[in-house]
N, C-alpha and C. Protein backbone atom coordinates (compact mmCIF):
# COMPACT_ATOMS: atom_id res chain seq x y z
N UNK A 1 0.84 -1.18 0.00
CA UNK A 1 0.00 0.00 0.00
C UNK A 1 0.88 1.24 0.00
N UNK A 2 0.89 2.34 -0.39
CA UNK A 2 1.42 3.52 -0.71
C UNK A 2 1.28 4.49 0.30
N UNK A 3 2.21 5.13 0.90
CA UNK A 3 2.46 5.68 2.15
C UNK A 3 2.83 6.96 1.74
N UNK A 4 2.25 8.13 2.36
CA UNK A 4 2.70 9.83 1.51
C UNK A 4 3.92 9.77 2.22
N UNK A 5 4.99 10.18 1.15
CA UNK A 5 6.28 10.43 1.13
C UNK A 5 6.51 11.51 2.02
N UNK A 6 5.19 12.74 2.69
CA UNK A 6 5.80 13.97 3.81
C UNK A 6 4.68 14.02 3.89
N UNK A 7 4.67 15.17 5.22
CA UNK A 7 2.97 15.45 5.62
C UNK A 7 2.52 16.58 5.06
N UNK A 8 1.27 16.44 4.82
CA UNK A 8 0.57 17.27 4.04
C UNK A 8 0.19 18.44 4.99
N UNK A 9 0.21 20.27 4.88
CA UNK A 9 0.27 20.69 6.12
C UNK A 9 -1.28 21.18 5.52
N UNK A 10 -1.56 21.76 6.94
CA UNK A 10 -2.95 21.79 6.99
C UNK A 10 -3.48 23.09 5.74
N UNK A 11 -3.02 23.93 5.66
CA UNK A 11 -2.84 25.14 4.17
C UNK A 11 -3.59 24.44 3.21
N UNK A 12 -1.99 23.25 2.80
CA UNK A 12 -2.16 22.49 1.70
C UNK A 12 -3.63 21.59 1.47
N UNK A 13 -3.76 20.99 2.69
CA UNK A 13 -5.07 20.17 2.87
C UNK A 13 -6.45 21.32 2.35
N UNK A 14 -6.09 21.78 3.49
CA UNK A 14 -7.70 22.63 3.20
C UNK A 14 -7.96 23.66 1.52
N UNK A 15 -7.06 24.00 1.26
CA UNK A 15 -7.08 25.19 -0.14
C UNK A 15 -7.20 23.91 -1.37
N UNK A 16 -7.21 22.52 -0.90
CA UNK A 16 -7.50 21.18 -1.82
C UNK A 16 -9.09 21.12 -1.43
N UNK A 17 -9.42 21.10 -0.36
CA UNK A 17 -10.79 20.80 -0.32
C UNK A 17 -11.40 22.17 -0.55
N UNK A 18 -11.17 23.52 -0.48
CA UNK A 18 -11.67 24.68 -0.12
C UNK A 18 -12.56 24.43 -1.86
N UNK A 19 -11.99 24.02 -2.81
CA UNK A 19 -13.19 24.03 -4.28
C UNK A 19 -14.02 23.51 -4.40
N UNK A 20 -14.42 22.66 -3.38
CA UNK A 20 -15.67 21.91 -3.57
C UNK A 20 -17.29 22.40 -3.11
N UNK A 21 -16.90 23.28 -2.48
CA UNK A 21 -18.15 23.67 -1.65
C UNK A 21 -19.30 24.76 -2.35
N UNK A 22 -18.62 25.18 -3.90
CA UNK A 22 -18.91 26.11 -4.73
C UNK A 22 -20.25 25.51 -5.42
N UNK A 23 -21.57 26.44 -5.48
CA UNK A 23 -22.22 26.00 -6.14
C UNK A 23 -22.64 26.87 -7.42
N UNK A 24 -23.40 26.39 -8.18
CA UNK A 24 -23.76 27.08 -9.80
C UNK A 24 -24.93 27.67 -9.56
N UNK A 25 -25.25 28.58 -10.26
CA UNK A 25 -26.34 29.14 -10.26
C UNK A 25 -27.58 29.08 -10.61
N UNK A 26 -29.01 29.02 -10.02
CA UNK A 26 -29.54 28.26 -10.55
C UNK A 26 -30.05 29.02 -12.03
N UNK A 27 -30.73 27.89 -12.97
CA UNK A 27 -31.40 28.70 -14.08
C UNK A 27 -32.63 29.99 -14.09
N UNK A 28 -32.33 30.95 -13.99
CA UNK A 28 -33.66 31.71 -13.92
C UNK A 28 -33.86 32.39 -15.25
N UNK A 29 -34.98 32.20 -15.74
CA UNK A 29 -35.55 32.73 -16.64
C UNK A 29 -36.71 33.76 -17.12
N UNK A 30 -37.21 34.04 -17.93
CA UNK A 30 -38.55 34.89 -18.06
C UNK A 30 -39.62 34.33 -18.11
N UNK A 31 -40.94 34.29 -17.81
CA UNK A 31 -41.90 33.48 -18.26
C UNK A 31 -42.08 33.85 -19.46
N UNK A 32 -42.41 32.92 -20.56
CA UNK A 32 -42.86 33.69 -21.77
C UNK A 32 -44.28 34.43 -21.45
N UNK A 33 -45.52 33.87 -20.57
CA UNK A 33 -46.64 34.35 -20.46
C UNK A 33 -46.83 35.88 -19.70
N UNK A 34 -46.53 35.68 -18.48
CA UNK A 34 -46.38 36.93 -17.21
C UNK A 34 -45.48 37.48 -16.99
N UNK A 35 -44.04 37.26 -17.66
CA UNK A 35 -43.16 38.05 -17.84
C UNK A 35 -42.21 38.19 -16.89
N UNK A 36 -42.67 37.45 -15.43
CA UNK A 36 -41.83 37.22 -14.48
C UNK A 36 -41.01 36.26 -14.09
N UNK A 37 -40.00 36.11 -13.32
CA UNK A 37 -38.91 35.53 -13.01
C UNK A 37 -39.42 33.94 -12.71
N UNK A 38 -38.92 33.06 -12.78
CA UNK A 38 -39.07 31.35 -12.32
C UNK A 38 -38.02 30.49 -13.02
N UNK A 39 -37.57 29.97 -12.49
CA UNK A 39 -37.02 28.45 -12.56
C UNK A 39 -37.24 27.91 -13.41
N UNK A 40 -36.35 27.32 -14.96
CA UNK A 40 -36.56 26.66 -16.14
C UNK A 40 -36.84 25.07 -15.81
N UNK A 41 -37.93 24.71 -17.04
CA UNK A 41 -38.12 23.73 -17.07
C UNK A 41 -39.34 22.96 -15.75
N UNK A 42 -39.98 24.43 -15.39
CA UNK A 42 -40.60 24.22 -14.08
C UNK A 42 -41.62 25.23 -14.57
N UNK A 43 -42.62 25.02 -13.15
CA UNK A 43 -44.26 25.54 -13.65
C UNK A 43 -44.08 26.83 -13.33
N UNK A 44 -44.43 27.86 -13.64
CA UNK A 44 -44.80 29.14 -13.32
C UNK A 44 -45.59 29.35 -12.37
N UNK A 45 -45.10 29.44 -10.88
CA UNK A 45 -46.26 29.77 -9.65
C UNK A 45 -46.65 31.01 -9.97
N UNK A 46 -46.87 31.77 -10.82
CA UNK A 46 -47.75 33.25 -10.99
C UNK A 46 -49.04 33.01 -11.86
N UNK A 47 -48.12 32.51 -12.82
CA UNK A 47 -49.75 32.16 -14.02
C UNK A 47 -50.01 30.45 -13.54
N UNK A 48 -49.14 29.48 -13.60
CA UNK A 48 -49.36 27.97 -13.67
C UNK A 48 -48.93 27.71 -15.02
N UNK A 49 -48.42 28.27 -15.86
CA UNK A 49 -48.29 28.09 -17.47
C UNK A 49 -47.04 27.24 -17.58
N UNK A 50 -46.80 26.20 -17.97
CA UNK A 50 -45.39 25.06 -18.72
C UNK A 50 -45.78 25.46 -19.73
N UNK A 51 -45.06 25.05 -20.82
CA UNK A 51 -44.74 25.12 -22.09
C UNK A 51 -46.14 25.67 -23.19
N UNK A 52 -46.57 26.59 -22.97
CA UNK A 52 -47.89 27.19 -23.04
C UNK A 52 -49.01 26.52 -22.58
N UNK A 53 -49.31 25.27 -21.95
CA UNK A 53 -50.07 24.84 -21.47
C UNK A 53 -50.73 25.04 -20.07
N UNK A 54 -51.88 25.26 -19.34
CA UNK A 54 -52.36 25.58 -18.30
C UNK A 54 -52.17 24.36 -17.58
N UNK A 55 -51.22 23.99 -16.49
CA UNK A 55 -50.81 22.77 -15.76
C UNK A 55 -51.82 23.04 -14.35
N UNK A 56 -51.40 24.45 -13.66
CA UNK A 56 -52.20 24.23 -12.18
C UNK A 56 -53.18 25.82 -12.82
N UNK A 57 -53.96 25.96 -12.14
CA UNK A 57 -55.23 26.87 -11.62
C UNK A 57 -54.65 27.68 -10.81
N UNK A 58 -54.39 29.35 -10.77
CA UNK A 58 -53.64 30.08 -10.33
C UNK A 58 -54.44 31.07 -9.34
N UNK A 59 -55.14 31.07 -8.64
CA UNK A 59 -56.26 32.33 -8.11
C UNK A 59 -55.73 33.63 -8.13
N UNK A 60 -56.32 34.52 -8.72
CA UNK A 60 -55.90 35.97 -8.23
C UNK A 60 -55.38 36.45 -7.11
N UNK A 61 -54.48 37.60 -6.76
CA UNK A 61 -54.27 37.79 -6.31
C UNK A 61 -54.91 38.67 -5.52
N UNK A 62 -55.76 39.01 -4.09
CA UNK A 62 -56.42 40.31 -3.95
C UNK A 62 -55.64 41.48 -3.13
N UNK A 63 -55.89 42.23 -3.87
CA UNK A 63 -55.53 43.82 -3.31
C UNK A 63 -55.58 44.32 -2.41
């Protein structure tokens, strides 16, 4: 079995793990319908609209 040739100091260790913890951004997009912000490939909680189709029933909002 293979034994590290020196010790790894703690710097070295951590600035190796320090890239992992990075995440991506998620997709945000326009609705084509309402024009507002949501999550691709997902339903529109303002209108309910996917891919021009009416998926959920959206109630108004009251004033």
């Amino acid at each position: 079995m293979a034994t590290p040739k020196g010790k790894v100091s703690k710097a070295r260790r951590n600035s190796r793990r320090s890239a992992n913890w990075k995440l991506s951004t998620p997709g945000i997009v326009k609705c084509p319908r309402c024009a507002k912000m949501k999550l691709s490939h997902r339903v529109c909680k303002y209108c309910g609209y996917y891919d021009g189709q009416e998926i959920i029933k959206v109630e108004a909002e009251a004033k």
